[in-house]
Protein backbone atom coordinates (compact mmCIF):
# COMPACT_ATOMS: atom_id res chain seq x y z
CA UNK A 1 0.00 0.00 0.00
CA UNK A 2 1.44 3.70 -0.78
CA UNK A 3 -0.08 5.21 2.30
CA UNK A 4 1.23 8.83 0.88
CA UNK A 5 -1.25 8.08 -2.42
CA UNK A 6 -3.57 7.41 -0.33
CA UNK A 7 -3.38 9.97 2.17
CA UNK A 8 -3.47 12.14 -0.68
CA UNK A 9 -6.18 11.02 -2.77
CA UNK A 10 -8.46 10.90 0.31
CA UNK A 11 -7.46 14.32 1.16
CA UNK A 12 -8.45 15.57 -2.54
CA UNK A 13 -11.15 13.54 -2.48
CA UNK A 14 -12.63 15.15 0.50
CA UNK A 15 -11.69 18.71 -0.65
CA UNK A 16 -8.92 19.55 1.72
CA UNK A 17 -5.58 21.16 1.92
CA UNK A 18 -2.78 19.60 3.88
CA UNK A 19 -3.42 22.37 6.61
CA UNK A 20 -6.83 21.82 6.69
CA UNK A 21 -6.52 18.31 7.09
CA UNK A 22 -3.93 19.34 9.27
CA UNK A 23 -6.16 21.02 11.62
CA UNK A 24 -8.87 18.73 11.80
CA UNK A 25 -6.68 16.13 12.74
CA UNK A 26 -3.71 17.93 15.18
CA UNK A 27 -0.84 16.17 12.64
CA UNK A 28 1.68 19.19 11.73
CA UNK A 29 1.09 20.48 8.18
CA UNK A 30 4.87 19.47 7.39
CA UNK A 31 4.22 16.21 8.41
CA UNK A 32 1.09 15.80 6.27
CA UNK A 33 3.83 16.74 3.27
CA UNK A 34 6.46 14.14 4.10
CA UNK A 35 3.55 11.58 4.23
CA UNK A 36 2.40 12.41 1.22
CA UNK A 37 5.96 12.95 -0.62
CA UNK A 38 6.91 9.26 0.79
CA UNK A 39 9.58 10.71 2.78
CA UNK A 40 7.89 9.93 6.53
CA UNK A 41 6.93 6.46 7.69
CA UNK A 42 3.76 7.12 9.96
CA UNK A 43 1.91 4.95 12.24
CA UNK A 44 -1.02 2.94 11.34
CA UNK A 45 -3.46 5.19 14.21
CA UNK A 46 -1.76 8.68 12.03
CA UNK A 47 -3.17 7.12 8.66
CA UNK A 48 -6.63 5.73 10.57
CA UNK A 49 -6.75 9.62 12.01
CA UNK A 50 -6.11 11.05 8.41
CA UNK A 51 -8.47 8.98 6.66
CA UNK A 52 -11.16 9.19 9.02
CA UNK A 53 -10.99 13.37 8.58
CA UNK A 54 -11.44 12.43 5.24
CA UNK A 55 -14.69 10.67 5.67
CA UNK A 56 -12.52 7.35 4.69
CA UNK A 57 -10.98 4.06 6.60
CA UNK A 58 -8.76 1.74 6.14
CA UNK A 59 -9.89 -1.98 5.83
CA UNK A 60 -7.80 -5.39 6.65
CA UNK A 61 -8.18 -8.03 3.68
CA UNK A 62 -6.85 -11.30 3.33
CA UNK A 63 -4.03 -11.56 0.56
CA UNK A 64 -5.04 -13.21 -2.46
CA UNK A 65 -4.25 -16.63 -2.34
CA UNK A 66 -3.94 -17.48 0.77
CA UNK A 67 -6.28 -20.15 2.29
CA UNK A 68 -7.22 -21.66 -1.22
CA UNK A 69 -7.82 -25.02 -1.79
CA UNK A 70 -5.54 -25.88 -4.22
CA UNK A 71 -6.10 -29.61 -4.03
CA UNK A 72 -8.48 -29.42 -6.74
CA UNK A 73 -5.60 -28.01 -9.36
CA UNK A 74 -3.32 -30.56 -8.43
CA UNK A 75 -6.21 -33.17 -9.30
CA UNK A 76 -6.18 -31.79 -12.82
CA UNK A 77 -3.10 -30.80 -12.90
CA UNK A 78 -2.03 -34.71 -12.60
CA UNK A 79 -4.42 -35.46 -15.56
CA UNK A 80 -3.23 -36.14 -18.98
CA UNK A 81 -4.31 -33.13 -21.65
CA UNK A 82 -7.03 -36.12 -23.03
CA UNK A 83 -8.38 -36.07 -19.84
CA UNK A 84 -8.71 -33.03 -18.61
CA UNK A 85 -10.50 -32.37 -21.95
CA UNK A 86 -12.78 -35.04 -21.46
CA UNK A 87 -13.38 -33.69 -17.87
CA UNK A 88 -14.22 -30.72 -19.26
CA UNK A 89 -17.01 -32.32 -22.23
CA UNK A 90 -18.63 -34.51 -19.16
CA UNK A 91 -19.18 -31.58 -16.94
CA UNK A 92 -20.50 -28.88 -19.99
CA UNK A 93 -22.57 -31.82 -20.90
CA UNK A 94 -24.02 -31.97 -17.01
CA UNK A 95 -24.29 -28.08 -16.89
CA UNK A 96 -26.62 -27.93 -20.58
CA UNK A 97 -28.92 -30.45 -18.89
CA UNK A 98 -29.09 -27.77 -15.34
CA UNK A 99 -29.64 -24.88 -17.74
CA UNK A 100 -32.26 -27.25 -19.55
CA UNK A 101 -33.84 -28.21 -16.51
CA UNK A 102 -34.35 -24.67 -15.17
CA UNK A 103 -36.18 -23.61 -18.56
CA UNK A 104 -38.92 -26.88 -18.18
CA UNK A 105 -40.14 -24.56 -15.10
């Protein structure tokens, strides 16, 4: 994450300069501008406080894959090309007879 982009964006976003994000928040204007430049490292509760002035937030989310179930891929993986294409004809063959099914209704 580039918290200085960010910081920034949200700040434009919300229609603020640096010194009146600045004081809304009680972080020194100059300090704002390093953020922002990528010259100051700040504390996740600065950028929370900064964001929230903004009307924004940060949120946690999980890193993509991580906690898939890759046991499947190595299943088809270990297939042959054949099969894997004949995989592939069985279950298109099983999803036109859903899709059939549902327009009977």
């Amino acid at each position: 994450m580039d918290v200085g982009a960010t910081v920034r964006k949200a700040r434009r976003r919300a229609g603020l300069s640096q010194r009146a994000l600045a004081a809304r928040t009680g972080v020194a204007q100059p300090t704002i501008a390093r953020i922002e430049r990528g010259q100051d490292d700040p504390r996740l509760q600065t950028v929370e406080r900064l964001l929230n002035a903004c009307d924004e937030s940060i949120e946690a989310l999980p890193r993509a894959g991580i906690g898939v179930d890759r046991s499947e891929i190595r299943e088809l993986l270990a297939l042959s090309p054949r099969q894997r294409l004949m995989s592939l004809v069985e279950e298109s063959a099983g999803s036109e007879q859903l899709a059939l099914g549902r327009q009977v209704r």
